[in-house]
PDB file of N, CA and C in Angstrom:
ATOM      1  N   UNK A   1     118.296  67.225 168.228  1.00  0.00           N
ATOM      2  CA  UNK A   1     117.306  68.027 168.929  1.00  0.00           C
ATOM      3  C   UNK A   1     117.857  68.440 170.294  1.00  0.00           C
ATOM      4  N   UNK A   2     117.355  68.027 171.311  1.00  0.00           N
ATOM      5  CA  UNK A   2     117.595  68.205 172.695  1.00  0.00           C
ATOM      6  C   UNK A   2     118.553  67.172 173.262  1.00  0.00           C
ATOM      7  N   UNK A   3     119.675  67.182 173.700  1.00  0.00           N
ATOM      8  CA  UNK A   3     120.254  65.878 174.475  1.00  0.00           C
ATOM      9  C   UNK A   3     120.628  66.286 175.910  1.00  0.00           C
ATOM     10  N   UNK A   4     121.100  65.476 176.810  1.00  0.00           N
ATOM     11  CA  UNK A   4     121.192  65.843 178.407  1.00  0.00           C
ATOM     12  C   UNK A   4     123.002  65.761 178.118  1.00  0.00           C
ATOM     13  N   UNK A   5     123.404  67.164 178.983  1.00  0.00           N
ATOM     14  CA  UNK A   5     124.499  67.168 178.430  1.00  0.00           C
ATOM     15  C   UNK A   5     125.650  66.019 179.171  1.00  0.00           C
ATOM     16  N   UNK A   6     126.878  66.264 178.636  1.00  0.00           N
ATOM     17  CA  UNK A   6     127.706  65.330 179.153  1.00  0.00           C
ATOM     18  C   UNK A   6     128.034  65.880 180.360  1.00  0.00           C
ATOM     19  N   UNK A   7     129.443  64.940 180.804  1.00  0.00           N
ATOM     20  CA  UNK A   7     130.235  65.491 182.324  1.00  0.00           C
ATOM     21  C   UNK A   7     131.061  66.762 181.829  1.00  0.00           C
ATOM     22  N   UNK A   8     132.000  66.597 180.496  1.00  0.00           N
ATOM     23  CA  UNK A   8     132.579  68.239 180.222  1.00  0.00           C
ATOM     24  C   UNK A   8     131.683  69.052 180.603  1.00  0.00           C
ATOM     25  N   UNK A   9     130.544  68.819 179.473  1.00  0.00           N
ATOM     26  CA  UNK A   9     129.722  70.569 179.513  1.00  0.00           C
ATOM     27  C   UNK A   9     129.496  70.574 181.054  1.00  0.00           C
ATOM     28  N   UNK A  10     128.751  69.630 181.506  1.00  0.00           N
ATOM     29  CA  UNK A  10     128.537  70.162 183.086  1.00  0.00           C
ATOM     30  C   UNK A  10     129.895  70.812 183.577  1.00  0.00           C
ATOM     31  N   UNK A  11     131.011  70.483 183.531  1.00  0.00           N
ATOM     32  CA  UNK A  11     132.248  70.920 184.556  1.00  0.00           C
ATOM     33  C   UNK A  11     132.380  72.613 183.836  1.00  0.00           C
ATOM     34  N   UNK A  12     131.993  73.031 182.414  1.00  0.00           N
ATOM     35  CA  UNK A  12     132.269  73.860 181.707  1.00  0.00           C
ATOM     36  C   UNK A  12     131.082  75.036 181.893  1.00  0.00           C
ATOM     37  N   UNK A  13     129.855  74.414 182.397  1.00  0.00           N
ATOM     38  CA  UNK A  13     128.654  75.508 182.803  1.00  0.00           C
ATOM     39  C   UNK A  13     129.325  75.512 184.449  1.00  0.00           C
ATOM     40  N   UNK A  14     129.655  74.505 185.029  1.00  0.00           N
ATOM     41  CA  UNK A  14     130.039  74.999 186.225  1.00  0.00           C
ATOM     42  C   UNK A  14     131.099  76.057 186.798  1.00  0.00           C
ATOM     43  N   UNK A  15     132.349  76.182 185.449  1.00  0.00           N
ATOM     44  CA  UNK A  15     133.159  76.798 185.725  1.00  0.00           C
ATOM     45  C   UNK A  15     132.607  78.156 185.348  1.00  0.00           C
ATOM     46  N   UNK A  16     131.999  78.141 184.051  1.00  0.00           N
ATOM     47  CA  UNK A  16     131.257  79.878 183.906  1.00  0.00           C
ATOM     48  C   UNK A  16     130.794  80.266 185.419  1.00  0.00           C
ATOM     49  N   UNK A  17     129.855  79.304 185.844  1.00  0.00           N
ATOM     50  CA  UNK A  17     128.931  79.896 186.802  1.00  0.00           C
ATOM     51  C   UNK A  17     129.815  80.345 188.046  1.00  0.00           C
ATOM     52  N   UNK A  18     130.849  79.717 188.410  1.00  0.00           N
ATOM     53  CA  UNK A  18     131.971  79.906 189.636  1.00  0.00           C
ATOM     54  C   UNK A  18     132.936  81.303 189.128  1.00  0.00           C
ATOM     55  N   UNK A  19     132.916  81.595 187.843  1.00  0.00           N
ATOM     56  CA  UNK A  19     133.515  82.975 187.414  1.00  0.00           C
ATOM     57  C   UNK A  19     132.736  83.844 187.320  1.00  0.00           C
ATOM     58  N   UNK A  20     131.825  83.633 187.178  1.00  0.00           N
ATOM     59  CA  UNK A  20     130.531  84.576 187.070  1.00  0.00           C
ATOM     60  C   UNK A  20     130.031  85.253 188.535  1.00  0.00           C
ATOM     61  N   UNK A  21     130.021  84.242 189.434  1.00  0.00           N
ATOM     62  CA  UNK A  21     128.989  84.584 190.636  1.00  0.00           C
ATOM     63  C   UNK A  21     130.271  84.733 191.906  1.00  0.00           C
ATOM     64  N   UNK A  22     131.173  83.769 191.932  1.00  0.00           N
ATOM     65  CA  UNK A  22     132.393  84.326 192.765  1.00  0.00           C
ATOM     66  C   UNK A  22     132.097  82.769 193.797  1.00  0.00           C
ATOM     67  N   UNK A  23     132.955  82.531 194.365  1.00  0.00           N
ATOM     68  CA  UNK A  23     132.590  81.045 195.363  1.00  0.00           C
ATOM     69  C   UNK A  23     131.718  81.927 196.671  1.00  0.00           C
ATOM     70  N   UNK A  24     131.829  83.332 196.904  1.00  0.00           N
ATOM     71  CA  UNK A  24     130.552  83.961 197.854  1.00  0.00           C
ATOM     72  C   UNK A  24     129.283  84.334 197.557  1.00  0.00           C
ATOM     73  N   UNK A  25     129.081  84.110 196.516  1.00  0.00           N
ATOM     74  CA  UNK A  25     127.602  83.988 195.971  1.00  0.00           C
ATOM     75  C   UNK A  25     127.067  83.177 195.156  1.00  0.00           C
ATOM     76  N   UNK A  26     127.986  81.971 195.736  1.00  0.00           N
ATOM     77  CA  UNK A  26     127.380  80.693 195.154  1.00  0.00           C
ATOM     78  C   UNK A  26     126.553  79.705 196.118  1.00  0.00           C
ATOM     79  N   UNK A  27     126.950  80.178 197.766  1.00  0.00           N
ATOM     80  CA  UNK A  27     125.418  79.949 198.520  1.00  0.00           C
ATOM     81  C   UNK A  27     124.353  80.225 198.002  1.00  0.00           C
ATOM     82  N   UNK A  28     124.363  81.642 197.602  1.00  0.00           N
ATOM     83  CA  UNK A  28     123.427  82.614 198.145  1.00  0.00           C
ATOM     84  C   UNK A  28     122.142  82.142 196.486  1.00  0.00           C
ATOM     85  N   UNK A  29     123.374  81.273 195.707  1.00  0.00           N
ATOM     86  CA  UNK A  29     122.798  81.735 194.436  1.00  0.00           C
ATOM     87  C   UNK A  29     121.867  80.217 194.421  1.00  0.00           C
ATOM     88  N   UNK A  30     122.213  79.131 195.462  1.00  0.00           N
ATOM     89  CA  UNK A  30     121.929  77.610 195.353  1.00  0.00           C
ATOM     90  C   UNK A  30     120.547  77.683 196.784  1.00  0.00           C
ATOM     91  N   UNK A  31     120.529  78.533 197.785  1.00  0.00           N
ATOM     92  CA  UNK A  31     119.620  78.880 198.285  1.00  0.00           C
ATOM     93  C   UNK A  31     118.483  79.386 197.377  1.00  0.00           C
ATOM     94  N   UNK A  32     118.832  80.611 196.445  1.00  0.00           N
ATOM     95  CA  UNK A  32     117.421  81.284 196.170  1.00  0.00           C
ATOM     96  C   UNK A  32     116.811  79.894 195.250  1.00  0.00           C
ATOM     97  N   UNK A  33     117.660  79.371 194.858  1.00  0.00           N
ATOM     98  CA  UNK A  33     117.259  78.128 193.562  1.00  0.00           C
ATOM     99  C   UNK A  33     116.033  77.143 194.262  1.00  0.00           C
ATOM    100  N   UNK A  34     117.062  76.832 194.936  1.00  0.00           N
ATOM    101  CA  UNK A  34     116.358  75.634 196.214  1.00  0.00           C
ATOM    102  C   UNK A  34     115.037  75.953 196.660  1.00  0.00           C
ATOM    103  N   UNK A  35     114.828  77.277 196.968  1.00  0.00           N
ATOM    104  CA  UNK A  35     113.716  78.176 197.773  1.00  0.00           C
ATOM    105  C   UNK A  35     112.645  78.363 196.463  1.00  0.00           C
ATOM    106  N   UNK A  36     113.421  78.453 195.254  1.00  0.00           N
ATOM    107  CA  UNK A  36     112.211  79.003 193.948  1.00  0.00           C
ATOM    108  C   UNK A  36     111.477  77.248 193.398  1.00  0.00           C
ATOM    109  N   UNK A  37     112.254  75.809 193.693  1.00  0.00           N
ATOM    110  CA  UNK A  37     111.725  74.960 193.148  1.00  0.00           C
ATOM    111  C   UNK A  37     110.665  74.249 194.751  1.00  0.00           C
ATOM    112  N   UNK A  38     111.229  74.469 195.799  1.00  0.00           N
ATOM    113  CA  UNK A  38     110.111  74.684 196.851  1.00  0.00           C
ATOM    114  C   UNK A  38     108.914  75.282 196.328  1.00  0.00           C
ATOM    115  N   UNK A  39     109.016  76.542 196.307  1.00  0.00           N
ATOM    116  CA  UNK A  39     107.876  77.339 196.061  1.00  0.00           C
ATOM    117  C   UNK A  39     106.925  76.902 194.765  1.00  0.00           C
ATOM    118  N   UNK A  40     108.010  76.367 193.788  1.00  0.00           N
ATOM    119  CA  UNK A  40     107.232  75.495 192.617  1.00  0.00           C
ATOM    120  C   UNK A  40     106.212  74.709 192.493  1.00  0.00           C
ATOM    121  N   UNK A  41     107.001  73.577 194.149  1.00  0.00           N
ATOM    122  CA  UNK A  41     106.452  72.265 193.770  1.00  0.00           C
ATOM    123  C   UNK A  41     105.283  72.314 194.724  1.00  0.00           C
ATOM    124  N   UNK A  42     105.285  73.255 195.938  1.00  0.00           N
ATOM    125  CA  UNK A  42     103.756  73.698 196.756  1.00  0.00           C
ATOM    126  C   UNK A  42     102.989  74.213 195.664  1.00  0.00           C
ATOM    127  N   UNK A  43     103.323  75.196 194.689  1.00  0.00           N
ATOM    128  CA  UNK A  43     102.113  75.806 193.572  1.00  0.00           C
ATOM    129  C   UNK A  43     101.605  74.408 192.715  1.00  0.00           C
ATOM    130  N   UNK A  44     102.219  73.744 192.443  1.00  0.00           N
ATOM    131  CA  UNK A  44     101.698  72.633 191.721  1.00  0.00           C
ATOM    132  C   UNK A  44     100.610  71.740 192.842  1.00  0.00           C
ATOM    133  N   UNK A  45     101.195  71.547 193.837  1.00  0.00           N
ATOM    134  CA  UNK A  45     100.420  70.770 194.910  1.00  0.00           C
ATOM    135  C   UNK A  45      99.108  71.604 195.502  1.00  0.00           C
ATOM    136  N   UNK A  46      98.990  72.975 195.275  1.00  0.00           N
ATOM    137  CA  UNK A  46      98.304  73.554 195.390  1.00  0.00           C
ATOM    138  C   UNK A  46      97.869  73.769 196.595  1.00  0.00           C
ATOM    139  N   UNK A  47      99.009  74.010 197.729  1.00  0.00           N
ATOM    140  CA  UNK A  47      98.362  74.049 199.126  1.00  0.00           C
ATOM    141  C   UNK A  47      99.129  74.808 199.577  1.00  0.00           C
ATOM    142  N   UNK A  48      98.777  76.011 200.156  1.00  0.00           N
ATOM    143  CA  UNK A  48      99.276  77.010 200.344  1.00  0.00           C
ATOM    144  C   UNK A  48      99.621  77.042 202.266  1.00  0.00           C
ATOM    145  N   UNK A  49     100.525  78.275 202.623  1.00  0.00           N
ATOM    146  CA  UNK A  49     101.148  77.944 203.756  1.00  0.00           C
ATOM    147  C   UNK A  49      99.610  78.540 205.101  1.00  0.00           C
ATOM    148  N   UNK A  50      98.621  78.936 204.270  1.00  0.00           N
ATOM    149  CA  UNK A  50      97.273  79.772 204.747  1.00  0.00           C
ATOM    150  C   UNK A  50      96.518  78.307 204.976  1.00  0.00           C
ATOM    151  N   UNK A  51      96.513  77.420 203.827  1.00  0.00           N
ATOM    152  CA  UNK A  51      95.916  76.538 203.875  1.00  0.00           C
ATOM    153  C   UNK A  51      96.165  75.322 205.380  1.00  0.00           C
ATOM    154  N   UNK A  52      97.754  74.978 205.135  1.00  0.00           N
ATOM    155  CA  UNK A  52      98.038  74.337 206.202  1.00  0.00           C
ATOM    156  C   UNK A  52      98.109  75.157 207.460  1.00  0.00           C
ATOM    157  N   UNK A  53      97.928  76.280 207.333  1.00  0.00           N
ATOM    158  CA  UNK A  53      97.347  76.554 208.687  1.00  0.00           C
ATOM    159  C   UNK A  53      96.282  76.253 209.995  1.00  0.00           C
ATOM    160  N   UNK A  54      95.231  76.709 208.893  1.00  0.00           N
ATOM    161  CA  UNK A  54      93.841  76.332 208.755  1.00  0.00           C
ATOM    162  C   UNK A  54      93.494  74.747 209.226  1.00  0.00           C
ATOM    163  N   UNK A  55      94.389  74.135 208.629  1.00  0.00           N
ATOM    164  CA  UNK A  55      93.975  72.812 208.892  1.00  0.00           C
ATOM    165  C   UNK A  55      94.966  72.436 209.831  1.00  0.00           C
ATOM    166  N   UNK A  56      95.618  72.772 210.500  1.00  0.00           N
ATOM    167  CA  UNK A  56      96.354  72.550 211.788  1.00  0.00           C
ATOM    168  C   UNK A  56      95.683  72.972 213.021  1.00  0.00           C
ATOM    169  N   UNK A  57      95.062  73.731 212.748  1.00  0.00           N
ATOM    170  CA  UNK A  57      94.098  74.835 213.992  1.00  0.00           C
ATOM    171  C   UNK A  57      92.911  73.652 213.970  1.00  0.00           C
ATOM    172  N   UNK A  58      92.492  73.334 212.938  1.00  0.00           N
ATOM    173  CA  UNK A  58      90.884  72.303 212.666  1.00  0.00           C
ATOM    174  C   UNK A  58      91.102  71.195 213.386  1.00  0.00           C
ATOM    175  N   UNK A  59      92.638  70.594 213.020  1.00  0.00           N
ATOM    176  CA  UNK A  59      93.119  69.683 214.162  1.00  0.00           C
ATOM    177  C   UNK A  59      93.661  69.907 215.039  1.00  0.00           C
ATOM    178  N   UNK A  60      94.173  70.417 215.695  1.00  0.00           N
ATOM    179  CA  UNK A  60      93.981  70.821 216.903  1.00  0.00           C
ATOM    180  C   UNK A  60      92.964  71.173 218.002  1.00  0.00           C
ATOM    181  N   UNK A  61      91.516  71.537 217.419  1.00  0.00           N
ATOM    182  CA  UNK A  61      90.492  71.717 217.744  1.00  0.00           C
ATOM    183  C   UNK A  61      89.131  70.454 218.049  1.00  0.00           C
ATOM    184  N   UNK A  62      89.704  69.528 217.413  1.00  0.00           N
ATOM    185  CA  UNK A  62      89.066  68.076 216.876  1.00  0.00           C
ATOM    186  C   UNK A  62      89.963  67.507 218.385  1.00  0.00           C
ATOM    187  N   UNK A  63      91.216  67.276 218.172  1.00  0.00           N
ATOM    188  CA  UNK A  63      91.595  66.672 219.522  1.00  0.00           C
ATOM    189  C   UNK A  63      91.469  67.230 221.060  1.00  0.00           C
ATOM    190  N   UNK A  64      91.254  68.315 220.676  1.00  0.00           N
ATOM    191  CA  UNK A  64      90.617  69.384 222.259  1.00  0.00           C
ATOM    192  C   UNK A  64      88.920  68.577 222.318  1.00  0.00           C
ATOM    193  N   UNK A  65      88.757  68.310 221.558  1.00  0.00           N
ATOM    194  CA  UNK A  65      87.227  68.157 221.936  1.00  0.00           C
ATOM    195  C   UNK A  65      87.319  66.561 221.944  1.00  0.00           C
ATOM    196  N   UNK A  66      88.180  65.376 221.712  1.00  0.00           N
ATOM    197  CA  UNK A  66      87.922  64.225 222.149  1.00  0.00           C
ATOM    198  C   UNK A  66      88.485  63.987 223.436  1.00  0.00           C
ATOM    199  N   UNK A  67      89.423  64.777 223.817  1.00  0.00           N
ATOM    200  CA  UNK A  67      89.920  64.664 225.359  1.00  0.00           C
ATOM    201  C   UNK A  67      89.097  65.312 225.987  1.00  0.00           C
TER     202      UNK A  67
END
């Protein structure tokens, strides 16, 4: 069925991907990745960057008024 691959295949998807994308757009290509499973794991958590706003201002407003 499904297995997790070995160390070859990894060194062998790595070498496609380093011929494929060039070693200068292999930042660019491990940033957008990084940035899309961010964006993932806030949609799952369900709290948006509007949300923690909101509630930074609420606190902030809470400690203005106990001092």
């Amino acid at each position: 069925m499904f297995h997790m691959p070995n160390l070859t295949e990894l060194l062998v998807i790595l070498l496609i991907v380093f011929l494929l994308f060039g070693a200068s757009k292999l930042p660019e290509v491990g940033r957008g990745l990084g940035e899309g499973i961010r964006n993932f794991k806030k949609a799952l958590a369900g709290e948006t960057e509007e949300e923690k706003k909101v509630k930074e201002v609420k606190g902030e407003e809470v400690n203005k008024e106990k001092v």
